[in-house]
PDB file of N, CA and C in Angstrom:
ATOM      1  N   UNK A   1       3.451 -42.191  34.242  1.00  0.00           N
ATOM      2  CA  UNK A   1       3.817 -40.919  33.670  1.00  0.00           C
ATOM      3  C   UNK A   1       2.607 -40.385  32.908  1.00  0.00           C
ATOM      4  N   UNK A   2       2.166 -39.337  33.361  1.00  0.00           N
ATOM      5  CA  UNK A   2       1.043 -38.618  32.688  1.00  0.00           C
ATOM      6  C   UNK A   2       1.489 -37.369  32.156  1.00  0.00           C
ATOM      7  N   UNK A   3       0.807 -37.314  30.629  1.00  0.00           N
ATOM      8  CA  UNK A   3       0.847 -36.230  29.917  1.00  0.00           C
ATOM      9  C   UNK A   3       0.074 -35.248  29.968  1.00  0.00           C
ATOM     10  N   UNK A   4      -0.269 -34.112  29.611  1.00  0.00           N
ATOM     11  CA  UNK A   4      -0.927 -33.397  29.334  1.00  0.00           C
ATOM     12  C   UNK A   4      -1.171 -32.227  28.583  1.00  0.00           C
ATOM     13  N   UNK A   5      -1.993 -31.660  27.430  1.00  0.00           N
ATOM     14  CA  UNK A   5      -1.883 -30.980  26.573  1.00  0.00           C
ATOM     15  C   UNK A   5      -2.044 -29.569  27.259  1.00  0.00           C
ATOM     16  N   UNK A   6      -1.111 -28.459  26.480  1.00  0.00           N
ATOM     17  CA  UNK A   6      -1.798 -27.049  27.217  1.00  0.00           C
ATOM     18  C   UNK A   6      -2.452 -26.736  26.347  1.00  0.00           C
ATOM     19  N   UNK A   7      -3.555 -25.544  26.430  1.00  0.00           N
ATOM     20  CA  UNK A   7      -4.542 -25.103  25.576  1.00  0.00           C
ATOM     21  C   UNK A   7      -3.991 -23.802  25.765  1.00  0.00           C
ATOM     22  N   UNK A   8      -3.556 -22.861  24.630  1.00  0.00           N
ATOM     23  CA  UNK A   8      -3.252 -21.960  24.773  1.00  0.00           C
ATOM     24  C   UNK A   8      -4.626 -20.530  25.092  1.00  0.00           C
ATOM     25  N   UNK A   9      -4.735 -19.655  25.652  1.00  0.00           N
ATOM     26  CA  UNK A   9      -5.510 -19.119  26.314  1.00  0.00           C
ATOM     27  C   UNK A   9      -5.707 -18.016  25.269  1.00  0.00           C
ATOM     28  N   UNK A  10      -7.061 -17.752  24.728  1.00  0.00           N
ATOM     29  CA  UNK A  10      -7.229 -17.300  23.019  1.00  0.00           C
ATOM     30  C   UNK A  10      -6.495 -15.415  23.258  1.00  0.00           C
ATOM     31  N   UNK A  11      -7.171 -15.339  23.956  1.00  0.00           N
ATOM     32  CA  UNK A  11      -6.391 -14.077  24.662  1.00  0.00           C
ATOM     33  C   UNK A  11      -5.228 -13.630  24.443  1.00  0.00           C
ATOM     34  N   UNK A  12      -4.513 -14.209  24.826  1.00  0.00           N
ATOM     35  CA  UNK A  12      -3.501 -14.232  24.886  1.00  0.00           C
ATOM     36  C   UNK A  12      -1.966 -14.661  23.449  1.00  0.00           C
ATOM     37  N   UNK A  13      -2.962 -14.918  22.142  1.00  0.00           N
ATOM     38  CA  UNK A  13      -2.536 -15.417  20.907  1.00  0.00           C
ATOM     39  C   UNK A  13      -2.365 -14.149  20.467  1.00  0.00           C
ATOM     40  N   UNK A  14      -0.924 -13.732  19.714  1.00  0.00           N
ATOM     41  CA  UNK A  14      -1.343 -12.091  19.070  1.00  0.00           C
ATOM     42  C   UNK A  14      -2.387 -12.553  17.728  1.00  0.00           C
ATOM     43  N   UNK A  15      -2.984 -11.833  17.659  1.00  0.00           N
ATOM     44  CA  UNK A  15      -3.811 -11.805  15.744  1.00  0.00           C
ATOM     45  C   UNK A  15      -3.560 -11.306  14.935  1.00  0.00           C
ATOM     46  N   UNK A  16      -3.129 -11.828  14.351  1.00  0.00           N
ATOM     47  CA  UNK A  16      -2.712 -11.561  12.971  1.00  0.00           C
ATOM     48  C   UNK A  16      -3.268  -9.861  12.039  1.00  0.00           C
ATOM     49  N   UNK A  17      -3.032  -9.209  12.172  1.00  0.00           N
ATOM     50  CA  UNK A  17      -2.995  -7.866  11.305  1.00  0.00           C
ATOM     51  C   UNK A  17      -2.750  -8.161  10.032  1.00  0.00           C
ATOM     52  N   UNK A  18      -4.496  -7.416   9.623  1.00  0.00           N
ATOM     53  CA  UNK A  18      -4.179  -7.750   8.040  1.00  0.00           C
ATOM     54  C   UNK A  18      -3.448  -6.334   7.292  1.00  0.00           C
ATOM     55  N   UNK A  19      -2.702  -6.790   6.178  1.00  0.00           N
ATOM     56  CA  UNK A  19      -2.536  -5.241   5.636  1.00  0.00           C
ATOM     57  C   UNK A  19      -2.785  -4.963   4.652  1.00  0.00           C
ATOM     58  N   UNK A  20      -2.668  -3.885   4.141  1.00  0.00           N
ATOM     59  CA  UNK A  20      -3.819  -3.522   2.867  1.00  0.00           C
ATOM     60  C   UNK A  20      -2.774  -2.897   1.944  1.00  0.00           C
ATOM     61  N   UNK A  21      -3.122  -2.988   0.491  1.00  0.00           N
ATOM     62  CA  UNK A  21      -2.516  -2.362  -0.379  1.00  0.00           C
ATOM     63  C   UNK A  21      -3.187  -0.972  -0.955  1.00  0.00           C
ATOM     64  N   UNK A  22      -1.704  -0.591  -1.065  1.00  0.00           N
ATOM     65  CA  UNK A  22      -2.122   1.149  -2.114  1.00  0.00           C
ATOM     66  C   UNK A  22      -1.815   0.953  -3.391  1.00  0.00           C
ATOM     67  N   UNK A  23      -2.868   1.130  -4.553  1.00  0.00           N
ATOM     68  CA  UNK A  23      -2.381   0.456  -5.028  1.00  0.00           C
ATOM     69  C   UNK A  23      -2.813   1.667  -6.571  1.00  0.00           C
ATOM     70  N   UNK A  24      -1.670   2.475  -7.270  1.00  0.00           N
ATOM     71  CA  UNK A  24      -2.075   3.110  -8.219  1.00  0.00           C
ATOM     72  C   UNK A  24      -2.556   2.668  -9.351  1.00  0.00           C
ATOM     73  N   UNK A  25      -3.051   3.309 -10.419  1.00  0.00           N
ATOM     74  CA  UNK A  25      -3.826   2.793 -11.746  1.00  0.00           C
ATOM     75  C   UNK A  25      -3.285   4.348 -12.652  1.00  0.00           C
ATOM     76  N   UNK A  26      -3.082   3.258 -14.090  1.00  0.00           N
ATOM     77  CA  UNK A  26      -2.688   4.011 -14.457  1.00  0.00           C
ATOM     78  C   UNK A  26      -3.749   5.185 -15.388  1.00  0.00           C
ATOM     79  N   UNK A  27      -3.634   6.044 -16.018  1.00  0.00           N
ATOM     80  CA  UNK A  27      -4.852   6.803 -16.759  1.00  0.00           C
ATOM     81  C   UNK A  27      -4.084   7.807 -17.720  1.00  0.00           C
ATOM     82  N   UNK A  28      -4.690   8.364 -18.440  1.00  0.00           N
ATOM     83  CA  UNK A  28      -4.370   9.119 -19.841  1.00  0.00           C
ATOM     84  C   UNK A  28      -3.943  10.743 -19.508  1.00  0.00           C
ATOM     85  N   UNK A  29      -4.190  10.971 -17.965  1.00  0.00           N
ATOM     86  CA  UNK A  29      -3.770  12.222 -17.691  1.00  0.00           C
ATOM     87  C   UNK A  29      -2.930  12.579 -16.666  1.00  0.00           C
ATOM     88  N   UNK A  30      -2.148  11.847 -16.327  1.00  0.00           N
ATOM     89  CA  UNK A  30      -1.692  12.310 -14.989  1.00  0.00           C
ATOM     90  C   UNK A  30       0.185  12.161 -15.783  1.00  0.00           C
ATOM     91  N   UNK A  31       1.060  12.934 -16.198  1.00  0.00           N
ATOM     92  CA  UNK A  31       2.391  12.782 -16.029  1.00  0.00           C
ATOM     93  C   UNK A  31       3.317  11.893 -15.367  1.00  0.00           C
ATOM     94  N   UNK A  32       4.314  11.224 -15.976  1.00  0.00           N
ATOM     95  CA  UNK A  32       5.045  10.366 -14.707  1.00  0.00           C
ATOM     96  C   UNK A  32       5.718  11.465 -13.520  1.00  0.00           C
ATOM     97  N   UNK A  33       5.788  12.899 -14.239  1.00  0.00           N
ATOM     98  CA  UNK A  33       6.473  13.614 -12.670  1.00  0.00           C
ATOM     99  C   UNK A  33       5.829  13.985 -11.830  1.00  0.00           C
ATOM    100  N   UNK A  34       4.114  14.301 -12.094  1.00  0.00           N
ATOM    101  CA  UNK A  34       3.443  13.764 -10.843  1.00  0.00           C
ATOM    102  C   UNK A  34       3.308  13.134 -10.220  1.00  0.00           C
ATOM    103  N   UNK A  35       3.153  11.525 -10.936  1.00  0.00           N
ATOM    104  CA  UNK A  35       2.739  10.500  -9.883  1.00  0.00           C
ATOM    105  C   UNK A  35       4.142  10.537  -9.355  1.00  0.00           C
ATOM    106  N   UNK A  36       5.449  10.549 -10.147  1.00  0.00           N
ATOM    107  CA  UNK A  36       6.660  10.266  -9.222  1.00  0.00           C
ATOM    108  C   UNK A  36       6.454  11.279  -8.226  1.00  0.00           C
ATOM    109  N   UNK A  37       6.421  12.951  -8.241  1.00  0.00           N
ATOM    110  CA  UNK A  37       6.588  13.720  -7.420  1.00  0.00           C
ATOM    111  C   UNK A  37       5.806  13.257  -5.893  1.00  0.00           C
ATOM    112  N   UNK A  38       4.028  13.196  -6.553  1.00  0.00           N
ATOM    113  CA  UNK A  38       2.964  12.523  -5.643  1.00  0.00           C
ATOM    114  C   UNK A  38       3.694  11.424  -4.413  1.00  0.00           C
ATOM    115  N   UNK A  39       4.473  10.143  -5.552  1.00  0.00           N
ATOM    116  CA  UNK A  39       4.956   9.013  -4.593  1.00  0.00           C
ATOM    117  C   UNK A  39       5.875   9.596  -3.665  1.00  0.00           C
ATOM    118  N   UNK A  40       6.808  10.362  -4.667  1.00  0.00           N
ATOM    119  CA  UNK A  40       7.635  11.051  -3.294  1.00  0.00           C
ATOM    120  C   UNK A  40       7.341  11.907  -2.049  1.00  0.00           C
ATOM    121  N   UNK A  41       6.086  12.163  -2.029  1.00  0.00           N
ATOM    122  CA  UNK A  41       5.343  13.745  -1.137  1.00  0.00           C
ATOM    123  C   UNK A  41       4.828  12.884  -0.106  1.00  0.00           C
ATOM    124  N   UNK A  42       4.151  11.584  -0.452  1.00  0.00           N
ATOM    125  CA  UNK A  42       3.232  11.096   0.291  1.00  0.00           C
ATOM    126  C   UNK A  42       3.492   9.426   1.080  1.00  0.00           C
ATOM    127  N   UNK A  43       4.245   8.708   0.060  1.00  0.00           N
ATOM    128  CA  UNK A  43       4.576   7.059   0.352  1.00  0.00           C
ATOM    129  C   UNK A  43       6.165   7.413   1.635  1.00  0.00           C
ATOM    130  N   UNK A  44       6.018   7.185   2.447  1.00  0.00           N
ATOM    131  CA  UNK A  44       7.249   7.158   3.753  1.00  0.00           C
ATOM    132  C   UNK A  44       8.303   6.093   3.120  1.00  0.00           C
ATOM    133  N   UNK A  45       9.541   6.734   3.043  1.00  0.00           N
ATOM    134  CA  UNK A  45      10.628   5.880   3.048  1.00  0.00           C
ATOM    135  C   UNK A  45      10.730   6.164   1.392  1.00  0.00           C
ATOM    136  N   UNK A  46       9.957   6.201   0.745  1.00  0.00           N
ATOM    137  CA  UNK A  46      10.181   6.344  -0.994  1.00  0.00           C
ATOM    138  C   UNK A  46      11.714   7.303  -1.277  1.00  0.00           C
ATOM    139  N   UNK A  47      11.647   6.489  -2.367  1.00  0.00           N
ATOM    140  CA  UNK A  47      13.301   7.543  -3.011  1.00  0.00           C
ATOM    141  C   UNK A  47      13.007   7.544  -4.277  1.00  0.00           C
ATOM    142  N   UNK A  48      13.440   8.369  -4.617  1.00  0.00           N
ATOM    143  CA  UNK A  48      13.761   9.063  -6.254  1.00  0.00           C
ATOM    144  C   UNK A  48      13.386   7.733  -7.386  1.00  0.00           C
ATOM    145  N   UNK A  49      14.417   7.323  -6.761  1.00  0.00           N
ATOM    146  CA  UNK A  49      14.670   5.896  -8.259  1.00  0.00           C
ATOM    147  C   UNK A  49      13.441   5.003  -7.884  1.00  0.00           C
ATOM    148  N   UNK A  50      12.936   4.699  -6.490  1.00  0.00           N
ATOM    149  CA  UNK A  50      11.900   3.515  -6.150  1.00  0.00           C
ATOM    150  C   UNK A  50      10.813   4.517  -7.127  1.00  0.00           C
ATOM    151  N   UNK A  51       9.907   5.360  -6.552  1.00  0.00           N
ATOM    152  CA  UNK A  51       9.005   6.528  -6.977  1.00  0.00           C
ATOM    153  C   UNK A  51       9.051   6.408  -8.635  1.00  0.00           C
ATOM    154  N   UNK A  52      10.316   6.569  -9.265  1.00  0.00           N
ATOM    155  CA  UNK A  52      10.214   6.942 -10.784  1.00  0.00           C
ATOM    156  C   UNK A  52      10.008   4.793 -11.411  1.00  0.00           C
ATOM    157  N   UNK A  53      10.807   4.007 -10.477  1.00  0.00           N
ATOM    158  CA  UNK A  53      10.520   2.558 -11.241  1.00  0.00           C
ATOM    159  C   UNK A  53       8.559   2.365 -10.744  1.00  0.00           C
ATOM    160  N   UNK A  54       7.729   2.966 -10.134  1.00  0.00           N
ATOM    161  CA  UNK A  54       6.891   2.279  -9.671  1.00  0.00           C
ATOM    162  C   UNK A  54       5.640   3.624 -10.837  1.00  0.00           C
ATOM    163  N   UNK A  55       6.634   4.353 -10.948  1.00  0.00           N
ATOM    164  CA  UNK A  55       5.535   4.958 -11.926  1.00  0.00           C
ATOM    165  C   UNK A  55       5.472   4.507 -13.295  1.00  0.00           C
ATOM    166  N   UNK A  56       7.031   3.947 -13.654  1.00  0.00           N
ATOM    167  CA  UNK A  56       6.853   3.382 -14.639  1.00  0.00           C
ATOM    168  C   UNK A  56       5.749   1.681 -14.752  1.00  0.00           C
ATOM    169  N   UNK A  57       6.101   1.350 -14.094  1.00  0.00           N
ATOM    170  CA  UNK A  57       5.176   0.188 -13.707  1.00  0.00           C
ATOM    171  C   UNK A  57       3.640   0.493 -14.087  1.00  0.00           C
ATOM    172  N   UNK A  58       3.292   1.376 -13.319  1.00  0.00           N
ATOM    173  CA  UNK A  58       1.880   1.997 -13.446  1.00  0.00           C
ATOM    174  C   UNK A  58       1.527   2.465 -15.252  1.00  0.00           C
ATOM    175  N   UNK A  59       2.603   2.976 -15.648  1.00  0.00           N
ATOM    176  CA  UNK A  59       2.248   3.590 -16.981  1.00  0.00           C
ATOM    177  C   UNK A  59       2.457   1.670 -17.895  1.00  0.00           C
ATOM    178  N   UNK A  60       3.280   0.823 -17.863  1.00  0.00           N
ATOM    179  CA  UNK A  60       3.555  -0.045 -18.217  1.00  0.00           C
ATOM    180  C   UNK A  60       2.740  -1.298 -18.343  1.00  0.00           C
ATOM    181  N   UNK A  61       2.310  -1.625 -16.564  1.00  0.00           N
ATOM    182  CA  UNK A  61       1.610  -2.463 -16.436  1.00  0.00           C
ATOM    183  C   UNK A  61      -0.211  -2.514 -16.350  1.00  0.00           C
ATOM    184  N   UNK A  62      -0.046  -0.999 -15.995  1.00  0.00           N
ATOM    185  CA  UNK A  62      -1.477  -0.600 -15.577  1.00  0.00           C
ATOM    186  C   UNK A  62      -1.097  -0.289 -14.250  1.00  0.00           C
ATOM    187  N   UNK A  63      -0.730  -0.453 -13.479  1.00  0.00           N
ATOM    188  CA  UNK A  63      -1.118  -0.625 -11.764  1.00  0.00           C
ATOM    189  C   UNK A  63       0.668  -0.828 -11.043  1.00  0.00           C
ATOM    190  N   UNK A  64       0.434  -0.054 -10.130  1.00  0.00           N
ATOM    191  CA  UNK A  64       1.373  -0.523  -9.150  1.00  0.00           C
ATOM    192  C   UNK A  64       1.154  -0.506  -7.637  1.00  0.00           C
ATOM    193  N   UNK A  65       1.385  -1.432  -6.746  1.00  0.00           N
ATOM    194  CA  UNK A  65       1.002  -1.298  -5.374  1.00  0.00           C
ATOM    195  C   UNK A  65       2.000  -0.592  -4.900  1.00  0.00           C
ATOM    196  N   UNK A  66       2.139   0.314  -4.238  1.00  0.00           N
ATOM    197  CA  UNK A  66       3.117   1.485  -3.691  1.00  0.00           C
ATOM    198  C   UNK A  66       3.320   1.393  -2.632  1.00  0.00           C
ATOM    199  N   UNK A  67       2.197   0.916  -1.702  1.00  0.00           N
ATOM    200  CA  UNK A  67       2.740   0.619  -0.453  1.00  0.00           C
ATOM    201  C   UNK A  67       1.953  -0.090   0.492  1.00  0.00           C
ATOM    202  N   UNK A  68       2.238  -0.697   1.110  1.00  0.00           N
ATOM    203  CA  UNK A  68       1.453  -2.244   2.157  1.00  0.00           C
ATOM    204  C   UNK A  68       1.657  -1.526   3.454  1.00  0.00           C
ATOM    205  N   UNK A  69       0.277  -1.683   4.135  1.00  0.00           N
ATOM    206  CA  UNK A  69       0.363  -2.087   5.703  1.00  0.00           C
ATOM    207  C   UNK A  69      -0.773  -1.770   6.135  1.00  0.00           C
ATOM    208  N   UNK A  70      -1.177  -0.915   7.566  1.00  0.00           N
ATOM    209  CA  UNK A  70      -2.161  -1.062   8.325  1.00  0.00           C
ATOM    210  C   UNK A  70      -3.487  -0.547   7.302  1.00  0.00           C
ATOM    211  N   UNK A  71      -4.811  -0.861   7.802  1.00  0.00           N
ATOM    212  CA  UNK A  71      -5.737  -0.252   7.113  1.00  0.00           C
ATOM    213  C   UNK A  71      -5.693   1.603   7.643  1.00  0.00           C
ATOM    214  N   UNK A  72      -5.475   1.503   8.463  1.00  0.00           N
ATOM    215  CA  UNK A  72      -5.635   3.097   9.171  1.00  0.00           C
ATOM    216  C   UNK A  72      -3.953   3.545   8.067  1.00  0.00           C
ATOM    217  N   UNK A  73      -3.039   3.493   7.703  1.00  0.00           N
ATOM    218  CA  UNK A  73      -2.299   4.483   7.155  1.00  0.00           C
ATOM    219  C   UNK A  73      -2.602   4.010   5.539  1.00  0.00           C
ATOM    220  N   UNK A  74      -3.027   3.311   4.729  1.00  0.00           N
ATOM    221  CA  UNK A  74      -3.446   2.800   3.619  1.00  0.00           C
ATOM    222  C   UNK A  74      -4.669   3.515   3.434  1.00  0.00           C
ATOM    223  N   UNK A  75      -5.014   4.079   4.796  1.00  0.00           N
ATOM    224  CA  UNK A  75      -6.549   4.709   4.182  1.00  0.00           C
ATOM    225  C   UNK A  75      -5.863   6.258   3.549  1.00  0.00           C
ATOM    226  N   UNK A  76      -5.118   6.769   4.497  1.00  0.00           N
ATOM    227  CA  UNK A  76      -4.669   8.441   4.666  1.00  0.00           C
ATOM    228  C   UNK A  76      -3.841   8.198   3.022  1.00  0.00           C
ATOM    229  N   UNK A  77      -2.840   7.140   3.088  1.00  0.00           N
ATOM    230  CA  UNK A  77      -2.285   7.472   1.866  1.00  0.00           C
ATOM    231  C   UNK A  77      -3.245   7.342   0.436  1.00  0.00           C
ATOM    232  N   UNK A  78      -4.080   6.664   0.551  1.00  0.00           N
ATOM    233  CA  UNK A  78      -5.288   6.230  -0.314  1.00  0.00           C
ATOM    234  C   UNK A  78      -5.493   7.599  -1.149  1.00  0.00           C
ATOM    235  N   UNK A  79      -6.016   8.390  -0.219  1.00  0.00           N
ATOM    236  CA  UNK A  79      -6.931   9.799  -0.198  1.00  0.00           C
ATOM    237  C   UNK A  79      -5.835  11.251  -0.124  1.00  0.00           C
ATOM    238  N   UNK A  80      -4.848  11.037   0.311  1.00  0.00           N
ATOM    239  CA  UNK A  80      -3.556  11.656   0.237  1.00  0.00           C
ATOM    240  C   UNK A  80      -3.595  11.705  -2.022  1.00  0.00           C
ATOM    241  N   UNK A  81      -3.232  10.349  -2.155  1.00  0.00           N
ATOM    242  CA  UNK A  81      -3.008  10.607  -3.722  1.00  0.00           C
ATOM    243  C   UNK A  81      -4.174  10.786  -4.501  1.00  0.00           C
ATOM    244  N   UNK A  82      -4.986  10.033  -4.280  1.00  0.00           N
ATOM    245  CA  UNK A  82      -6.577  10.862  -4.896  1.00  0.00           C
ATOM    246  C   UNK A  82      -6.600  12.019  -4.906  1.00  0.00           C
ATOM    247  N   UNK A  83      -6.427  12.945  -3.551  1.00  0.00           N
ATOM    248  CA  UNK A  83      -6.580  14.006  -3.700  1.00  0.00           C
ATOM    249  C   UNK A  83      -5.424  14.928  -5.032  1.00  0.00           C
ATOM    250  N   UNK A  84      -4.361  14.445  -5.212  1.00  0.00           N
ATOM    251  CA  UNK A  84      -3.538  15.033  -5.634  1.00  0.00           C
ATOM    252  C   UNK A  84      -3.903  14.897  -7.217  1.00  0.00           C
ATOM    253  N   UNK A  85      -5.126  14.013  -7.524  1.00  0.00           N
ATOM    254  CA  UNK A  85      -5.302  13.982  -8.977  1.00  0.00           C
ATOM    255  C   UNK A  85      -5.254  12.164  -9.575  1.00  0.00           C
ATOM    256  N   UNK A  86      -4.775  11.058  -8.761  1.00  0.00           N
ATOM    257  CA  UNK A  86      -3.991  10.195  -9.110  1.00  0.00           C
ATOM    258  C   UNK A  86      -5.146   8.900  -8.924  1.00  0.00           C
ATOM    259  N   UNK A  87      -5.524   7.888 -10.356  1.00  0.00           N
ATOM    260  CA  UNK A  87      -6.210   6.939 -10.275  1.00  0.00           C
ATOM    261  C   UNK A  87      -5.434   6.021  -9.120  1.00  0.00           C
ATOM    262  N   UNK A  88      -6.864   5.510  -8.159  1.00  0.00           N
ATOM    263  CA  UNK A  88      -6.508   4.674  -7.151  1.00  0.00           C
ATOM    264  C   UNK A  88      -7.499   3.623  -7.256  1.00  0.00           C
ATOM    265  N   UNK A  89      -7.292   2.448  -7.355  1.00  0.00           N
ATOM    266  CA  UNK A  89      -7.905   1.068  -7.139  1.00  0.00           C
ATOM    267  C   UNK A  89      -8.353   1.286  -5.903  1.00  0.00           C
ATOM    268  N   UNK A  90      -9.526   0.617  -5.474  1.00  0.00           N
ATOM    269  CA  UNK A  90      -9.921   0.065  -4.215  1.00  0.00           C
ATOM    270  C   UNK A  90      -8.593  -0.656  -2.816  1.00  0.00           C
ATOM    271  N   UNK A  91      -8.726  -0.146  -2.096  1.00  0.00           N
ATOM    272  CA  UNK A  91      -7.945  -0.776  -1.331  1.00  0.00           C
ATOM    273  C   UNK A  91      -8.363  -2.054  -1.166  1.00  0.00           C
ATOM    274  N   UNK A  92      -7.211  -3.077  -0.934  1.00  0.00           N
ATOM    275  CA  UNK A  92      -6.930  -4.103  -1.201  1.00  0.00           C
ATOM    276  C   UNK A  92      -6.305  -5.009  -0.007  1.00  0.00           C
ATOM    277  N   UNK A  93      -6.842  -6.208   0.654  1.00  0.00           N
ATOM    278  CA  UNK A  93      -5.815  -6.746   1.503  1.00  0.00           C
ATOM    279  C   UNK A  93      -4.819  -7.436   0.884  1.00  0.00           C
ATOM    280  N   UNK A  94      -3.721  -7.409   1.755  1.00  0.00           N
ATOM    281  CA  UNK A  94      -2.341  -8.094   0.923  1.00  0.00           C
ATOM    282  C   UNK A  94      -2.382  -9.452   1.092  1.00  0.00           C
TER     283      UNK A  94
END
């Protein structure tokens, strides 16, 4: 009886996708009904109550990550809230 190992064919392995964080900061000028309004205009899937707990976070903790995933939509939302006025950390892998 002979065994034999398979070698899986590298090709053919999915790879792993890294994802990146958005990740706000907090600062001395920006209102919580901006950044909430901001989270709501721009983060997909956000609601009222998520948006207003993650701004508090930001005013609280300093920082909140708002939202995880590909580098290509982490970039748009990145520059999406920058533009709107809103301290942003460096993007970040998760």
């Amino acid at each position: 009886m002979s065994t034999s190992t398979i070698t899986p064919d590298p090709k053919t392995i999915p790879k792993t996708v890294k994802s990146w964080k958005v990740i706000v900061l907090n600062d001395d000028f920006n209102t919580f009904q901006h950044v909430s309004n901001c989270l709501l205009k721009y983060i997909p899937q956000m609601t009222p109550d998520r948006a207003w707990n993650l701004t508090n976070q930001v005013h609280f903790e300093g920082q909140a990550i708002v939202w995880t995933g590909s580098l290509e939509q982490a970039e748009l939302y990145h520059e999406q809230l920058s533009r709107e006025g809103l301290t942003m950390a460096p993007l970040e892998t998760a």
